[in-house]
N, C-alpha and C. Protein backbone atom coordinates (compact mmCIF):
# COMPACT_ATOMS: atom_id res chain seq x y z
N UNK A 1 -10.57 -34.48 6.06
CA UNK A 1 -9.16 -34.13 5.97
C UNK A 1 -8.48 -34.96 4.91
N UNK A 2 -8.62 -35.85 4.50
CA UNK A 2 -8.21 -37.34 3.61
C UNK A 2 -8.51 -36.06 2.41
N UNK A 3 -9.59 -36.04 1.75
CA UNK A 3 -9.61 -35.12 0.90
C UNK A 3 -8.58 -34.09 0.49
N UNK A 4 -8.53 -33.31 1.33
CA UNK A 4 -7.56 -32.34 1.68
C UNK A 4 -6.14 -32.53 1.27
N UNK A 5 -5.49 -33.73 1.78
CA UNK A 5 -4.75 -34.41 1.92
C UNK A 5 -4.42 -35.17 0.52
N UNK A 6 -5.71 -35.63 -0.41
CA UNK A 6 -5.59 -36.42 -1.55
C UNK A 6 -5.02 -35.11 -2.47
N UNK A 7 -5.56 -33.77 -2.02
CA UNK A 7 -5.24 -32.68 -2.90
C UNK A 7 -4.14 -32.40 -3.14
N UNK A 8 -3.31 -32.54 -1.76
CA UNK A 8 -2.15 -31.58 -1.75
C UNK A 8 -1.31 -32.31 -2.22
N UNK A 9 -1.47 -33.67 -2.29
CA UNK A 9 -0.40 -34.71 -3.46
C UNK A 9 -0.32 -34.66 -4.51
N UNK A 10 -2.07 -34.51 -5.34
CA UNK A 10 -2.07 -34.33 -6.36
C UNK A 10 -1.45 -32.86 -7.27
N UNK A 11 -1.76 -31.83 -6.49
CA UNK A 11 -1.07 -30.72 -6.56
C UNK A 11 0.40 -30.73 -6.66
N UNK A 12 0.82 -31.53 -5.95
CA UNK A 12 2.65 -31.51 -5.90
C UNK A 12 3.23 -33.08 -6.62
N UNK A 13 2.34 -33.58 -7.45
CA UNK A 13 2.37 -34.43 -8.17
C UNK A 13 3.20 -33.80 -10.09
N UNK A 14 4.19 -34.92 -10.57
CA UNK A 14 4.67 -34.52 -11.94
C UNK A 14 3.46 -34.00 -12.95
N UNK A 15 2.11 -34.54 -12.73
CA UNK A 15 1.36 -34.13 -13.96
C UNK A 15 0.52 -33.26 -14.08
N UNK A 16 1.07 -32.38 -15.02
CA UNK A 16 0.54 -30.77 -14.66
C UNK A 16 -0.86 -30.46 -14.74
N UNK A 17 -1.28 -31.18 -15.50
CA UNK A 17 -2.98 -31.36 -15.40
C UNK A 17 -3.71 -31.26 -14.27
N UNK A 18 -3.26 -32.67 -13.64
CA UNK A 18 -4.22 -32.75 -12.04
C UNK A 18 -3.18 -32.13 -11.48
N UNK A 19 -1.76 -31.65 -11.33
CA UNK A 19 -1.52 -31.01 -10.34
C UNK A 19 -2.54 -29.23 -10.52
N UNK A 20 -2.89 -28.66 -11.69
CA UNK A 20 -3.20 -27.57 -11.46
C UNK A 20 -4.89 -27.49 -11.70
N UNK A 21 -5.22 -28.97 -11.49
CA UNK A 21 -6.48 -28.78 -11.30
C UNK A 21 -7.03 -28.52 -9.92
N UNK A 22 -5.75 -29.67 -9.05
CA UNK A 22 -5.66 -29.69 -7.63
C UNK A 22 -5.97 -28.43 -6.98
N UNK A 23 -4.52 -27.76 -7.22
CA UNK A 23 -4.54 -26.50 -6.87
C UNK A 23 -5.86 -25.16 -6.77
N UNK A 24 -6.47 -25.33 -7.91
CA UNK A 24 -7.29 -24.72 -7.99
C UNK A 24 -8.57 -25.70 -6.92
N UNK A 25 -8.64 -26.51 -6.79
CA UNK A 25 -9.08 -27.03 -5.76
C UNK A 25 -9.10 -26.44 -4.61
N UNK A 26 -7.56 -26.72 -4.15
CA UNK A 26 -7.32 -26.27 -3.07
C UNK A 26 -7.09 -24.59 -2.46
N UNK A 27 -7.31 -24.10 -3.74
CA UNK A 27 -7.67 -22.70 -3.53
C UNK A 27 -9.16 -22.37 -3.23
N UNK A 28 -9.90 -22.70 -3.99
CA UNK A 28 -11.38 -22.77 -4.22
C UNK A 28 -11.89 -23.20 -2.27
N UNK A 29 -11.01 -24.47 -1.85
CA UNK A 29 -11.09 -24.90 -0.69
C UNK A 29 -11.06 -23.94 0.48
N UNK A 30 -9.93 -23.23 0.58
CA UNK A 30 -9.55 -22.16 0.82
C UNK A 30 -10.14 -20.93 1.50
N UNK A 31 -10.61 -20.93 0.58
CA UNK A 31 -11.49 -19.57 0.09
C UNK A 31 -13.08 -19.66 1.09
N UNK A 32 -13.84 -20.92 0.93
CA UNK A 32 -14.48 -21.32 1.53
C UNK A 32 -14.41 -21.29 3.16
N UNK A 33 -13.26 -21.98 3.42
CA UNK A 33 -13.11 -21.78 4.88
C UNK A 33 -12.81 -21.02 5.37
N UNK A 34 -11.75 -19.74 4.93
CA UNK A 34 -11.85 -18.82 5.28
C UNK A 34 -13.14 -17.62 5.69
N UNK A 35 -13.80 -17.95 4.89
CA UNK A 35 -14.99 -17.02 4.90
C UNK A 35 -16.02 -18.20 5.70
N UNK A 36 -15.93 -19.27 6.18
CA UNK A 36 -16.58 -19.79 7.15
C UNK A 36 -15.96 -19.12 8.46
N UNK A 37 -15.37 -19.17 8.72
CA UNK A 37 -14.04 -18.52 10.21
C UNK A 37 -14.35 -17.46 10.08
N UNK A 38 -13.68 -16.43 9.28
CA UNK A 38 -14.31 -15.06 8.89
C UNK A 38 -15.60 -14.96 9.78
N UNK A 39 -16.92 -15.58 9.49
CA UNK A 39 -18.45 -15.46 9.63
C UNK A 39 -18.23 -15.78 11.45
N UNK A 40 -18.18 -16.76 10.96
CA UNK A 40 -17.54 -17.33 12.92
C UNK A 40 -17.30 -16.49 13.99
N UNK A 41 -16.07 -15.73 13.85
CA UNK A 41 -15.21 -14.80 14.16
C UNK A 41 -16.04 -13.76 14.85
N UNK A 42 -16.76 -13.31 13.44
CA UNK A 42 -17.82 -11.90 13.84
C UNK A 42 -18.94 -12.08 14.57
N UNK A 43 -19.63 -13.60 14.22
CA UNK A 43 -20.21 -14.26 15.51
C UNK A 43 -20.17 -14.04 16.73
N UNK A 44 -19.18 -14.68 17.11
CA UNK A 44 -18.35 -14.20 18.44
C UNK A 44 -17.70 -12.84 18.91
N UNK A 45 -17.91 -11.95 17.93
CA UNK A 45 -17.98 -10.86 18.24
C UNK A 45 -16.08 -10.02 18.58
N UNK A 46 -15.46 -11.16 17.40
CA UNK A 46 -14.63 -10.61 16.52
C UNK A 46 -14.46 -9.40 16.39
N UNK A 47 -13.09 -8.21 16.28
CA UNK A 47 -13.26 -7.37 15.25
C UNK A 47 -12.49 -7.21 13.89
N UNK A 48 -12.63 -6.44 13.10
CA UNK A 48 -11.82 -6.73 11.73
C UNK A 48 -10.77 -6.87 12.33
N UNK A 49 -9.84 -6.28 13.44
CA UNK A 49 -8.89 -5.76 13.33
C UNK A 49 -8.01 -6.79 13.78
N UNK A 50 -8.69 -8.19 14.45
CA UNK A 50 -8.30 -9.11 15.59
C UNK A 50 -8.52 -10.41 13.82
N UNK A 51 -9.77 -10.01 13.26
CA UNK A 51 -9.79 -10.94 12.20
C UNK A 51 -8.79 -11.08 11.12
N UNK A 52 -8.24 -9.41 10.80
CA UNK A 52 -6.85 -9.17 9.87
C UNK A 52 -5.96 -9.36 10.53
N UNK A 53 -5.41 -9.60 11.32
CA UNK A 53 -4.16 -9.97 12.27
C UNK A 53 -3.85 -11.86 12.01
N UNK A 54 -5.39 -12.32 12.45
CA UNK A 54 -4.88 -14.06 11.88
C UNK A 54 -4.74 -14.33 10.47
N UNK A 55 -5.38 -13.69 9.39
CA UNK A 55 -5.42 -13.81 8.12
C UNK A 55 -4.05 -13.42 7.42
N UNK A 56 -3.43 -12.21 8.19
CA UNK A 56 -2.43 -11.53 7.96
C UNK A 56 -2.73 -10.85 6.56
N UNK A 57 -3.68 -9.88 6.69
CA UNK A 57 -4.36 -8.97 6.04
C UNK A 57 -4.52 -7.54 6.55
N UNK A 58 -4.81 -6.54 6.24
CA UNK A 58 -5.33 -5.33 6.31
C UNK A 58 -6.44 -5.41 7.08
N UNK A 59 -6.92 -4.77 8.15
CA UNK A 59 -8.27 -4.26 8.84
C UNK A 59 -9.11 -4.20 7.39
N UNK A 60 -8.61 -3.44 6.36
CA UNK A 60 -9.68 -2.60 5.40
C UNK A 60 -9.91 -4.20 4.06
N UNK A 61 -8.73 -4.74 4.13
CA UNK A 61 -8.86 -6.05 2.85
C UNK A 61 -9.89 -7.07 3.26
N UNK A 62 -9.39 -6.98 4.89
CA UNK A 62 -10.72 -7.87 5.41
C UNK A 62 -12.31 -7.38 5.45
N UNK A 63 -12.16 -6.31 5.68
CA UNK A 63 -13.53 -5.66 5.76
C UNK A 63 -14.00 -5.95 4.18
N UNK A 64 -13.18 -5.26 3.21
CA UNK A 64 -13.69 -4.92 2.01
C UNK A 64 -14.22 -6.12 1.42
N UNK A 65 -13.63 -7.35 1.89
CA UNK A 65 -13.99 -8.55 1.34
C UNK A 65 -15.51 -9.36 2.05
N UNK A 66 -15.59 -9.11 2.94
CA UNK A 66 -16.86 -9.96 4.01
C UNK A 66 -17.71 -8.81 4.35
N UNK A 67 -17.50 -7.86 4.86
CA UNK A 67 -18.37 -6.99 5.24
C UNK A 67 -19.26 -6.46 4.34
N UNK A 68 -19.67 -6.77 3.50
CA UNK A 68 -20.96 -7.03 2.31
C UNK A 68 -21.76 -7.44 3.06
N UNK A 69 -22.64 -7.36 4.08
CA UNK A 69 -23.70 -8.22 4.17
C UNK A 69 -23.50 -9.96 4.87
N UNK A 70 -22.76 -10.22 4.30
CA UNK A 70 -22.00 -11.46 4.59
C UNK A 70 -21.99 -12.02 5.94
N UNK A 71 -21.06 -10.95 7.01
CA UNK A 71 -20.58 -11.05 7.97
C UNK A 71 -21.42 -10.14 9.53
């Protein structure tokens, strides 16, 4: 979490450099965990429709994105 945490300073930090390197960090970060949870989710036997509701997405944005094989 410290990580996490070192990001979101640097991100909202004056220097636009590491702040938008951050960012992209913390997107990249993001992205990752979501599609860990995502995987999780369907694990447990999830459906899109319960998975697009926490994401606050589409049944079909969620599908279209993980349901590759993926999930």
């Amino acid at each position: 979490m410290s990580q996490g945490m070192g990001l979101a300073e640097a991100a909202s930090g004056a220097d636009p450099a590491t702040g938008l390197q951050a960012a992209r960090e913390l997107r990249e970060l993001a992205e990752r965990l979501e599609a860990l949870q995502v995987h999780n989710a369907r694990r447990h036997g999830w459906s899109w429709q319960e998975i697009a509701f926490f994401l606050g997405v589409s049944k079909q944005a969620v599908h279209k994105k993980y349901a590759g094989g993926k999930s």
